[in-house]
PDB file of N, CA and C in Angstrom:
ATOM      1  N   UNK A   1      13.960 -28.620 -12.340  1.00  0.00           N
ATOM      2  CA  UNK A   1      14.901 -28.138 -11.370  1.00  0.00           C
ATOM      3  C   UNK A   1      14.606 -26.670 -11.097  1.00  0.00           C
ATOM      4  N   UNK A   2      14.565 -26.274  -9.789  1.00  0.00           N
ATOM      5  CA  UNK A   2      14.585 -24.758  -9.521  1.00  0.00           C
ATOM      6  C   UNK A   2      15.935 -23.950  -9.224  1.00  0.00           C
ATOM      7  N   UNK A   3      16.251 -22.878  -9.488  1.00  0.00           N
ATOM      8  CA  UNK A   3      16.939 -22.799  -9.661  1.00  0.00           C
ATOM      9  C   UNK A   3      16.997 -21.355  -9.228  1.00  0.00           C
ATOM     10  N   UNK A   4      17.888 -20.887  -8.136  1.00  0.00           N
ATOM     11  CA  UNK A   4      17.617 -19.407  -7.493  1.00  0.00           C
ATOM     12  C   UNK A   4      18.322 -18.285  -8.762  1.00  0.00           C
ATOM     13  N   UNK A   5      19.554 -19.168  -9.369  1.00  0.00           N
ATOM     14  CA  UNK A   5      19.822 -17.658 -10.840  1.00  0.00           C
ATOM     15  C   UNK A   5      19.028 -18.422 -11.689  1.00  0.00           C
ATOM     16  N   UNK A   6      19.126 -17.821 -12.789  1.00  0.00           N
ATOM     17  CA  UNK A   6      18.012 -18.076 -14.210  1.00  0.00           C
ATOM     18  C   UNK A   6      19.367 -17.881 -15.439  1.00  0.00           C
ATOM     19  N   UNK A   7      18.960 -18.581 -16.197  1.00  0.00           N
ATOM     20  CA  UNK A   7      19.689 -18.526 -17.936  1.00  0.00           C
ATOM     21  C   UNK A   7      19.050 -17.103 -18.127  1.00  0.00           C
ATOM     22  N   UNK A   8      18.224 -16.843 -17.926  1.00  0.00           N
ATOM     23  CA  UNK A   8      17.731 -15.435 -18.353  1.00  0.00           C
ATOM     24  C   UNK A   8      18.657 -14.629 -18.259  1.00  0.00           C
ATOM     25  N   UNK A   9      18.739 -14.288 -16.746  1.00  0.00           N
ATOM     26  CA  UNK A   9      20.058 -13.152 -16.629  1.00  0.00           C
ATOM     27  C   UNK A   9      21.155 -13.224 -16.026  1.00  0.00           C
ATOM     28  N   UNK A  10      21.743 -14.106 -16.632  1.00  0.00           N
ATOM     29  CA  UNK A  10      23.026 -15.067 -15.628  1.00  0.00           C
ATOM     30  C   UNK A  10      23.400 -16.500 -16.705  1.00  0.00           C
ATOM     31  N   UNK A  11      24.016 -17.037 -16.271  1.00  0.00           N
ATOM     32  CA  UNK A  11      24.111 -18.242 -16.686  1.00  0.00           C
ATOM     33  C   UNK A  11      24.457 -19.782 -15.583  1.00  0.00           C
ATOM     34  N   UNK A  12      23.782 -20.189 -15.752  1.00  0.00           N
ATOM     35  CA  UNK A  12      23.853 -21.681 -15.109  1.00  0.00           C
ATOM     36  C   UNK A  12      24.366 -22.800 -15.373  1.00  0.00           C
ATOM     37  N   UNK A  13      25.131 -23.506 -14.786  1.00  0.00           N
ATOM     38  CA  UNK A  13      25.801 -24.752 -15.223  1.00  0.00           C
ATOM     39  C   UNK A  13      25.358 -25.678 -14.424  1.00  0.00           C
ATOM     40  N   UNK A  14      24.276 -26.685 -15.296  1.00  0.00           N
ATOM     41  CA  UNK A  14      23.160 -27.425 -15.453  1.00  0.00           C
ATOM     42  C   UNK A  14      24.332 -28.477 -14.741  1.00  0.00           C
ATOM     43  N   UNK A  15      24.621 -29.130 -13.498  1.00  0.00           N
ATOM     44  CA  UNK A  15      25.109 -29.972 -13.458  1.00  0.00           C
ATOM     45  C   UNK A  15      24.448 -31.637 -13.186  1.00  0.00           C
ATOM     46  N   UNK A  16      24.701 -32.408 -13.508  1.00  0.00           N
ATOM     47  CA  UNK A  16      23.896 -33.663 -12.969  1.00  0.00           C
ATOM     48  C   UNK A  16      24.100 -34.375 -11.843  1.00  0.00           C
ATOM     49  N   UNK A  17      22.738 -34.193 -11.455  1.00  0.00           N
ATOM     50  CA  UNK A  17      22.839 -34.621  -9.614  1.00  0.00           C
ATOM     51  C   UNK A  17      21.983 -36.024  -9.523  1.00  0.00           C
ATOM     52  N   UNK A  18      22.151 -36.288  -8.644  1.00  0.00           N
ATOM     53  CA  UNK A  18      21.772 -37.799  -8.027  1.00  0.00           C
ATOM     54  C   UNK A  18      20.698 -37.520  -7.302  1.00  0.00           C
ATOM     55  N   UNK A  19      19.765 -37.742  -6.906  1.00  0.00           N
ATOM     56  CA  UNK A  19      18.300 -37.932  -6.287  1.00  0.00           C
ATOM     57  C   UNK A  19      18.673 -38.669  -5.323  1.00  0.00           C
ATOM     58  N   UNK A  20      18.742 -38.161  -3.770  1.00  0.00           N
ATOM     59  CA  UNK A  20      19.279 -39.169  -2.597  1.00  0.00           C
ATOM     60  C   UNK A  20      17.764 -39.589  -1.934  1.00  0.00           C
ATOM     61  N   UNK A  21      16.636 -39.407  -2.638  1.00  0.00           N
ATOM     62  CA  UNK A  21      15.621 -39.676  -2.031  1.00  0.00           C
ATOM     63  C   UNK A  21      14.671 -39.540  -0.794  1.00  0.00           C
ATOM     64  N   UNK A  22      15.654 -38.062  -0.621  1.00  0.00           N
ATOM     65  CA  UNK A  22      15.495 -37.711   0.928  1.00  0.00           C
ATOM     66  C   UNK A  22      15.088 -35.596   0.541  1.00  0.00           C
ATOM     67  N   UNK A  23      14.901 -35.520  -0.940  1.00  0.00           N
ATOM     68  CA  UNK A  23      14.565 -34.520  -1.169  1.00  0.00           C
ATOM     69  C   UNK A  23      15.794 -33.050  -1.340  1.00  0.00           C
ATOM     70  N   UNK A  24      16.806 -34.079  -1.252  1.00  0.00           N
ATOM     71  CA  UNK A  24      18.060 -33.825  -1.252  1.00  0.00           C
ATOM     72  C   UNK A  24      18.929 -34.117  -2.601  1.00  0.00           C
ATOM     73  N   UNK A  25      19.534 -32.819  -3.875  1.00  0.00           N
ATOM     74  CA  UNK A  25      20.126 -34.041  -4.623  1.00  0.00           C
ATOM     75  C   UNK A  25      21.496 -33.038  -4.985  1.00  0.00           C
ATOM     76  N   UNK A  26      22.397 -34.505  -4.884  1.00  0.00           N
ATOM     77  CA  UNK A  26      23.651 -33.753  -4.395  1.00  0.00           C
ATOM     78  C   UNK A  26      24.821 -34.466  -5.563  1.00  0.00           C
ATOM     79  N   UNK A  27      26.090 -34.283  -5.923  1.00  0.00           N
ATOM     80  CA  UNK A  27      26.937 -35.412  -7.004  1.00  0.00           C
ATOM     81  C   UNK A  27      27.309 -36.180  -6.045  1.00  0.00           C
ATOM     82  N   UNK A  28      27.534 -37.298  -6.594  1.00  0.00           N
ATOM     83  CA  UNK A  28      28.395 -38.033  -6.204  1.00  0.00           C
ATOM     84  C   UNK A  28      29.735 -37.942  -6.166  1.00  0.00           C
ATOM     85  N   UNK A  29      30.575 -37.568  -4.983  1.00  0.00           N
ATOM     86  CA  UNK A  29      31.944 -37.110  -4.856  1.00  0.00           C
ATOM     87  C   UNK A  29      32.654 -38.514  -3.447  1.00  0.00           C
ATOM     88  N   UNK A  30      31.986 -39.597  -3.867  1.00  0.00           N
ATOM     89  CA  UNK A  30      32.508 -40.171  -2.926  1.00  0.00           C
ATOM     90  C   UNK A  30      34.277 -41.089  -2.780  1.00  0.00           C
ATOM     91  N   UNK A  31      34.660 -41.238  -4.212  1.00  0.00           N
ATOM     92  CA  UNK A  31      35.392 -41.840  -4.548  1.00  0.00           C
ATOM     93  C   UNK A  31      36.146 -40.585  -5.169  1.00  0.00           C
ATOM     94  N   UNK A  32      37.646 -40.916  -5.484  1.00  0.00           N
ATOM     95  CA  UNK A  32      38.565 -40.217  -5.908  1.00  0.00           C
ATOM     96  C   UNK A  32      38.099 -40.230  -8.190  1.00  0.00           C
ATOM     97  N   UNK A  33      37.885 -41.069  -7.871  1.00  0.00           N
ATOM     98  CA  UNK A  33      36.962 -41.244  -9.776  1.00  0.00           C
ATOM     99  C   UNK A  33      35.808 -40.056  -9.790  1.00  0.00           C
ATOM    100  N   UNK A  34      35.285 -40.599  -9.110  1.00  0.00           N
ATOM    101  CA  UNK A  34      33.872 -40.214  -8.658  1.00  0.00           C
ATOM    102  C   UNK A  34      34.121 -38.184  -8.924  1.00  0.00           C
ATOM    103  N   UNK A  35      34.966 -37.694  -7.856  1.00  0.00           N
ATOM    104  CA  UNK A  35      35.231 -36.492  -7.830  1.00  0.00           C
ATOM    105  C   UNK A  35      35.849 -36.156  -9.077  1.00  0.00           C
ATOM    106  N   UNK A  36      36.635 -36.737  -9.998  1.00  0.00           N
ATOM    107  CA  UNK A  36      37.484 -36.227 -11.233  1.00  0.00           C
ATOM    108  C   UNK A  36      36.106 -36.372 -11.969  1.00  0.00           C
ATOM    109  N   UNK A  37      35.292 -37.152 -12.563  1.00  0.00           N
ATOM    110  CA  UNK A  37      34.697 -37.026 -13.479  1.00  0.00           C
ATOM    111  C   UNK A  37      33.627 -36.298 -13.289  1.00  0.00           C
ATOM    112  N   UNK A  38      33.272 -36.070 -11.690  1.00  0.00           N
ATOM    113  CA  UNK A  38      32.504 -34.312 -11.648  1.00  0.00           C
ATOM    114  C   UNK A  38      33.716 -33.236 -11.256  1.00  0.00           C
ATOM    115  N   UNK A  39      34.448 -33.425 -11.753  1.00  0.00           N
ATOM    116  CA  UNK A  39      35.313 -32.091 -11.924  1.00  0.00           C
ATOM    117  C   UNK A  39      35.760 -32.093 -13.316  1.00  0.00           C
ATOM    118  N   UNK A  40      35.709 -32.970 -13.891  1.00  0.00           N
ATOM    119  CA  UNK A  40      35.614 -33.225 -15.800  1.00  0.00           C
ATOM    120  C   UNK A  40      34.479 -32.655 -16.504  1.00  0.00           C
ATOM    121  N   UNK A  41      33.237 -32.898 -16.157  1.00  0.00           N
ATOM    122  CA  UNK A  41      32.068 -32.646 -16.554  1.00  0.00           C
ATOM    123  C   UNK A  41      31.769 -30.915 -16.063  1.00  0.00           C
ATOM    124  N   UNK A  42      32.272 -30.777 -14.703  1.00  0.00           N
ATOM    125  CA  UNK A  42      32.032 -29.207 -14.702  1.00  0.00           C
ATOM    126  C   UNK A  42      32.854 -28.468 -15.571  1.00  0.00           C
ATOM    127  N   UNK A  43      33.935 -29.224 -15.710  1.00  0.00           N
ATOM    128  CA  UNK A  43      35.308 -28.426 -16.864  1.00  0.00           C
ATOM    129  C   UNK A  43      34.797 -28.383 -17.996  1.00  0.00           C
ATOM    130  N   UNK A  44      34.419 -29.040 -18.535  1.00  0.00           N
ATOM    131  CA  UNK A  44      33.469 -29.247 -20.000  1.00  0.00           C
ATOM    132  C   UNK A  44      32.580 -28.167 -20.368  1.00  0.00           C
ATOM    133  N   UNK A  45      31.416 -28.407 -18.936  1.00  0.00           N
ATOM    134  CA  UNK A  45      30.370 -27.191 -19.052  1.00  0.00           C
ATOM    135  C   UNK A  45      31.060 -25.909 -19.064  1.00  0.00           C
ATOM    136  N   UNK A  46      32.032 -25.759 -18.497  1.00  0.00           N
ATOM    137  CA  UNK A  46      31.909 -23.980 -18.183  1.00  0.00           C
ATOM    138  C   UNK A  46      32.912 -23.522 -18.879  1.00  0.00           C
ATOM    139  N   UNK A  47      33.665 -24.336 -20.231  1.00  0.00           N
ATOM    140  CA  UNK A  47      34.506 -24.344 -21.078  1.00  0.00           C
ATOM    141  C   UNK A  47      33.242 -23.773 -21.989  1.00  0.00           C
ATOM    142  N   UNK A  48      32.217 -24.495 -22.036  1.00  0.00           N
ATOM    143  CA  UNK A  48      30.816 -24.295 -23.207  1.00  0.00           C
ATOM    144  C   UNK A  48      30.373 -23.107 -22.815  1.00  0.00           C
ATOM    145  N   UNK A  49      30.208 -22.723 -21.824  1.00  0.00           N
ATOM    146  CA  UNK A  49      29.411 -21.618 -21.304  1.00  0.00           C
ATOM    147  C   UNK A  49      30.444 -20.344 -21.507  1.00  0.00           C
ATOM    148  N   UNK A  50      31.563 -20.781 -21.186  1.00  0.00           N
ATOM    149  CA  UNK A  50      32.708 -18.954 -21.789  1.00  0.00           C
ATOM    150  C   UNK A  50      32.627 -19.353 -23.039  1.00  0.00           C
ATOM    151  N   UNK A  51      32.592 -20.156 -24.034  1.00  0.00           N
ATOM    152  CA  UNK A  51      33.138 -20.200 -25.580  1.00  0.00           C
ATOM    153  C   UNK A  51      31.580 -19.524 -25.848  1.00  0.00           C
ATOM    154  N   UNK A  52      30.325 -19.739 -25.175  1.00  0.00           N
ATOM    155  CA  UNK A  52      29.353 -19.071 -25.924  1.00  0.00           C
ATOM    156  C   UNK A  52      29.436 -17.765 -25.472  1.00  0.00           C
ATOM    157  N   UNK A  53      29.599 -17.025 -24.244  1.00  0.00           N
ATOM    158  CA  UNK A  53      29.654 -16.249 -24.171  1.00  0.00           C
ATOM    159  C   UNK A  53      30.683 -15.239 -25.116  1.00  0.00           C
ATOM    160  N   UNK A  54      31.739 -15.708 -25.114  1.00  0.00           N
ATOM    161  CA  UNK A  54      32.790 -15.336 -26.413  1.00  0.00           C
ATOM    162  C   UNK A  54      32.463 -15.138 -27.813  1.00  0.00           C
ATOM    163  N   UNK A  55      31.623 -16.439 -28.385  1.00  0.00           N
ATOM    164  CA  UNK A  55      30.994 -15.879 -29.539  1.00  0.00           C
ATOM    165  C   UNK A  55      29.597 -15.357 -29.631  1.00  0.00           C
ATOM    166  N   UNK A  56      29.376 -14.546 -28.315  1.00  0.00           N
ATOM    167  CA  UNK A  56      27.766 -14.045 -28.687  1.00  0.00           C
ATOM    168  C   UNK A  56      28.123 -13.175 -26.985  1.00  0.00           C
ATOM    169  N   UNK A  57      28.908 -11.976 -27.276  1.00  0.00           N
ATOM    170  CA  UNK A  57      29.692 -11.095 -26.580  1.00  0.00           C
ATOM    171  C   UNK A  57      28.181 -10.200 -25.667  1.00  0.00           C
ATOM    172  N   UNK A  58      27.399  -9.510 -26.954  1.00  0.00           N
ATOM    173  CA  UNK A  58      25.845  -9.053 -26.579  1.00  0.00           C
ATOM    174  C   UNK A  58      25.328 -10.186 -25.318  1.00  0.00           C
ATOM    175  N   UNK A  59      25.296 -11.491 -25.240  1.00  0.00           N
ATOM    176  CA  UNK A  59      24.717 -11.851 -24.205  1.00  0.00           C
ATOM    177  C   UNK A  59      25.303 -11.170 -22.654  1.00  0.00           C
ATOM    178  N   UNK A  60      26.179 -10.130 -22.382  1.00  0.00           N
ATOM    179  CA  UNK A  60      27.058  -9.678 -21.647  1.00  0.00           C
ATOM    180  C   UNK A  60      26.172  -8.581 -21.147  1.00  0.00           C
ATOM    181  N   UNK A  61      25.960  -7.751 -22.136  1.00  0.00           N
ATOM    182  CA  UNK A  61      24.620  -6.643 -21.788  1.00  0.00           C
ATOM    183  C   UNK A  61      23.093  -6.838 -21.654  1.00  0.00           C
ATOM    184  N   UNK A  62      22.832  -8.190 -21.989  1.00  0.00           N
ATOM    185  CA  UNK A  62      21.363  -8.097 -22.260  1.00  0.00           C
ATOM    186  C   UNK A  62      21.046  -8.975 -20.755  1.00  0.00           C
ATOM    187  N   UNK A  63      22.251 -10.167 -20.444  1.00  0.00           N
ATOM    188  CA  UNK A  63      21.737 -10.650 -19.120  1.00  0.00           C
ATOM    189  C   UNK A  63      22.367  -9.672 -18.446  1.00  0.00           C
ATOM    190  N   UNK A  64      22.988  -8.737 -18.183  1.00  0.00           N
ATOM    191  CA  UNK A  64      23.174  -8.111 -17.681  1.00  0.00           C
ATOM    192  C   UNK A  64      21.910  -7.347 -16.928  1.00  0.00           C
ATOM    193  N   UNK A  65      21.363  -6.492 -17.683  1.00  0.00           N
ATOM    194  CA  UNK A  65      20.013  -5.547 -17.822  1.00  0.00           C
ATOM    195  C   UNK A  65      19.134  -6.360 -16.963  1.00  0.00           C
ATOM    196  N   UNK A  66      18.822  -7.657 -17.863  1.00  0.00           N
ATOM    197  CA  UNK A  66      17.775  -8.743 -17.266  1.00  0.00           C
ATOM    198  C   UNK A  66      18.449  -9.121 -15.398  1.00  0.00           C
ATOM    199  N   UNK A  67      18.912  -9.037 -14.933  1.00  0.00           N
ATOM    200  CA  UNK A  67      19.740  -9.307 -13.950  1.00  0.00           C
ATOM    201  C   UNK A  67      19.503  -8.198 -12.785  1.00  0.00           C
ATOM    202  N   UNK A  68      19.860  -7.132 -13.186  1.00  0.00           N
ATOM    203  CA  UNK A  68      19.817  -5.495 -12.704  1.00  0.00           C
ATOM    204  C   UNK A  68      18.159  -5.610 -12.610  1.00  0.00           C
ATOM    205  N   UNK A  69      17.486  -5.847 -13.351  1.00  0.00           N
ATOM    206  CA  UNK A  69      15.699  -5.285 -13.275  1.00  0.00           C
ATOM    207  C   UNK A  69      15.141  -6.309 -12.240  1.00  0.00           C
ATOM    208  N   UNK A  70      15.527  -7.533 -12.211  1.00  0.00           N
ATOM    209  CA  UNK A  70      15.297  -8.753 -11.242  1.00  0.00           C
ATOM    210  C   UNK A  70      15.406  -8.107  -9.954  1.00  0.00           C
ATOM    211  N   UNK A  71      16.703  -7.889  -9.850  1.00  0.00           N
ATOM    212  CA  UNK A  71      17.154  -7.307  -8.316  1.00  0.00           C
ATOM    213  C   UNK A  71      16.305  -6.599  -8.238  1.00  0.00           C
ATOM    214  N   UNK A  72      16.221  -5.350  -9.189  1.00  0.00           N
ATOM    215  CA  UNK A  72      15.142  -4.215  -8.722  1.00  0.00           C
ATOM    216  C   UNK A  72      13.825  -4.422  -8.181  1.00  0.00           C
ATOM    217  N   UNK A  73      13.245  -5.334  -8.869  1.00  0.00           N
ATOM    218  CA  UNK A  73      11.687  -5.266  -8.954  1.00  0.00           C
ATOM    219  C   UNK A  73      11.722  -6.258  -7.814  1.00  0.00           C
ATOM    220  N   UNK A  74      12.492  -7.498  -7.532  1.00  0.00           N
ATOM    221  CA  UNK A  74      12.415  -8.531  -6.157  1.00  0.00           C
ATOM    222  C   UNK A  74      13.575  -8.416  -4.994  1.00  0.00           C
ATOM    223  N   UNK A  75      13.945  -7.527  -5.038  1.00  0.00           N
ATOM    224  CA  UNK A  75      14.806  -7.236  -3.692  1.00  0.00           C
ATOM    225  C   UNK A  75      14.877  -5.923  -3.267  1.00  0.00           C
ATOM    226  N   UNK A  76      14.044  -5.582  -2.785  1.00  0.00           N
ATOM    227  CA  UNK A  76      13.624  -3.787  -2.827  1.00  0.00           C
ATOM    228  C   UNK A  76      14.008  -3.924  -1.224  1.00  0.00           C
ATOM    229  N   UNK A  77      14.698  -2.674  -0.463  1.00  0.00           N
ATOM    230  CA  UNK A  77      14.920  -2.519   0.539  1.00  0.00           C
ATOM    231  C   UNK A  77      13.950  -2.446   1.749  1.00  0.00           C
ATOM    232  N   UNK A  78      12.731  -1.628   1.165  1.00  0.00           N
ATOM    233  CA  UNK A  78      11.700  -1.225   1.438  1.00  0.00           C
ATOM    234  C   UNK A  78      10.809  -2.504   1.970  1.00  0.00           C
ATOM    235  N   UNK A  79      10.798  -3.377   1.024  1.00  0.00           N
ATOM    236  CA  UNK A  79       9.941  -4.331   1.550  1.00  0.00           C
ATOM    237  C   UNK A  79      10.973  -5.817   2.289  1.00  0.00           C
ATOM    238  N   UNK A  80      12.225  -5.373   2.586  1.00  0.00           N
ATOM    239  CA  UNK A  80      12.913  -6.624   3.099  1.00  0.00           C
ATOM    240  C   UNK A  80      12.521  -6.208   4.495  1.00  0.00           C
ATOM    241  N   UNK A  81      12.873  -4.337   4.823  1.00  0.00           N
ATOM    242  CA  UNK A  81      12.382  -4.218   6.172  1.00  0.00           C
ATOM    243  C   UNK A  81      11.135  -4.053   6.776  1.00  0.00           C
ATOM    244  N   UNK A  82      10.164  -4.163   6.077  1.00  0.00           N
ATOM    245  CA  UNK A  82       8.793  -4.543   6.335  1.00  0.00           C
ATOM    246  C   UNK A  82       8.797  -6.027   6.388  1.00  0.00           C
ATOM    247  N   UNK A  83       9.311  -7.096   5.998  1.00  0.00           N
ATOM    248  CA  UNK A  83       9.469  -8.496   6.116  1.00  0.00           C
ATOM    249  C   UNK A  83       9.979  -8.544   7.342  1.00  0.00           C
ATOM    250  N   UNK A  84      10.889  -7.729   7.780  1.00  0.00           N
ATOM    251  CA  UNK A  84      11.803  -8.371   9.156  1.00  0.00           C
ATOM    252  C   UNK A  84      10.750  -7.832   9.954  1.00  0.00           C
ATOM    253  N   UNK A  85      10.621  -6.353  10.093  1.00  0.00           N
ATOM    254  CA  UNK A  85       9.659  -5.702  10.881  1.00  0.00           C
ATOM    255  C   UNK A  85       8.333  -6.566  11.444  1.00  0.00           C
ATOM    256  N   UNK A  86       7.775  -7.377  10.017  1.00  0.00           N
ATOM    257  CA  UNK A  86       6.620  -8.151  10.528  1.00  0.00           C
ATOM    258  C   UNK A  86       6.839  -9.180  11.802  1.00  0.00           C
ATOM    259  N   UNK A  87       8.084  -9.922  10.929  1.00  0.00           N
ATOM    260  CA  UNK A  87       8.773 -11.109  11.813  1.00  0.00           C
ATOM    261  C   UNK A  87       9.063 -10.820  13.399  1.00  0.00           C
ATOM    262  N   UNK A  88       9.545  -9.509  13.361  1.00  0.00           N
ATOM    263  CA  UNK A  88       9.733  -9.319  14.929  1.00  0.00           C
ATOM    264  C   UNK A  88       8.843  -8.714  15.586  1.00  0.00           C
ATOM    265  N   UNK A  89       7.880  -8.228  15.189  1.00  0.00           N
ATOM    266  CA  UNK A  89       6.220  -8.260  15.590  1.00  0.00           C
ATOM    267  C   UNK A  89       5.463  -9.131  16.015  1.00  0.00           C
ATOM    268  N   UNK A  90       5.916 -10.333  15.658  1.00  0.00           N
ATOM    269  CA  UNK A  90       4.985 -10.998  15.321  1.00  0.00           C
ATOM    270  C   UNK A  90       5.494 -12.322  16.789  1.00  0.00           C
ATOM    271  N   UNK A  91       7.030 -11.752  17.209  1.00  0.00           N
ATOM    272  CA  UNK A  91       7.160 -12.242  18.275  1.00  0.00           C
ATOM    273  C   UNK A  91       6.422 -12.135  19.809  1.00  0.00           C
TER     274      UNK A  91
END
């Protein structure tokens, strides 16, 4: 799975998706069941994900840091307007 945040510096809640075979994968929320037990399963995860964060408080500063240097080094101002600049050049 790709994934635009990272466990690195953030945290993610790994949810389980369905493969619609169209390159597309999405939950199943079609039924009134259907929606509670992916709203059960996200309750679960992100119950797990604050209780770890709670007992391991340091993960607060360190994805933090890791998070802050990401932005830095891949979202630089400098080169977003050289990206657009090209784009409308290039019209």
């Amino acid at each position: 799975m790709i994934e635009i945040n990272s466990s690195e510096r953030g945290w993610v809640i790994d949810m389980p998706l369905v493969d619609t075979g169209h390159g597309v994968k999405r939950i199943l929320r079609n039924s009134l069941e259907q929606r509670q037990q992916a709203s059960n399963i996200l309750t679960d995860y992100l119950f797990q994900c604050l209780s770890s964060i709670l007992e391991q408080p340091n993960t607060i500063k360190t994805k933090g840091l890791a998070a802050f240097k990401y932005v830095r080094e891949n979202h630089k101002t400098s080169r977003n307007i050289e990206i657009l600049e090209e784009t409308y050049n290039n019209f």
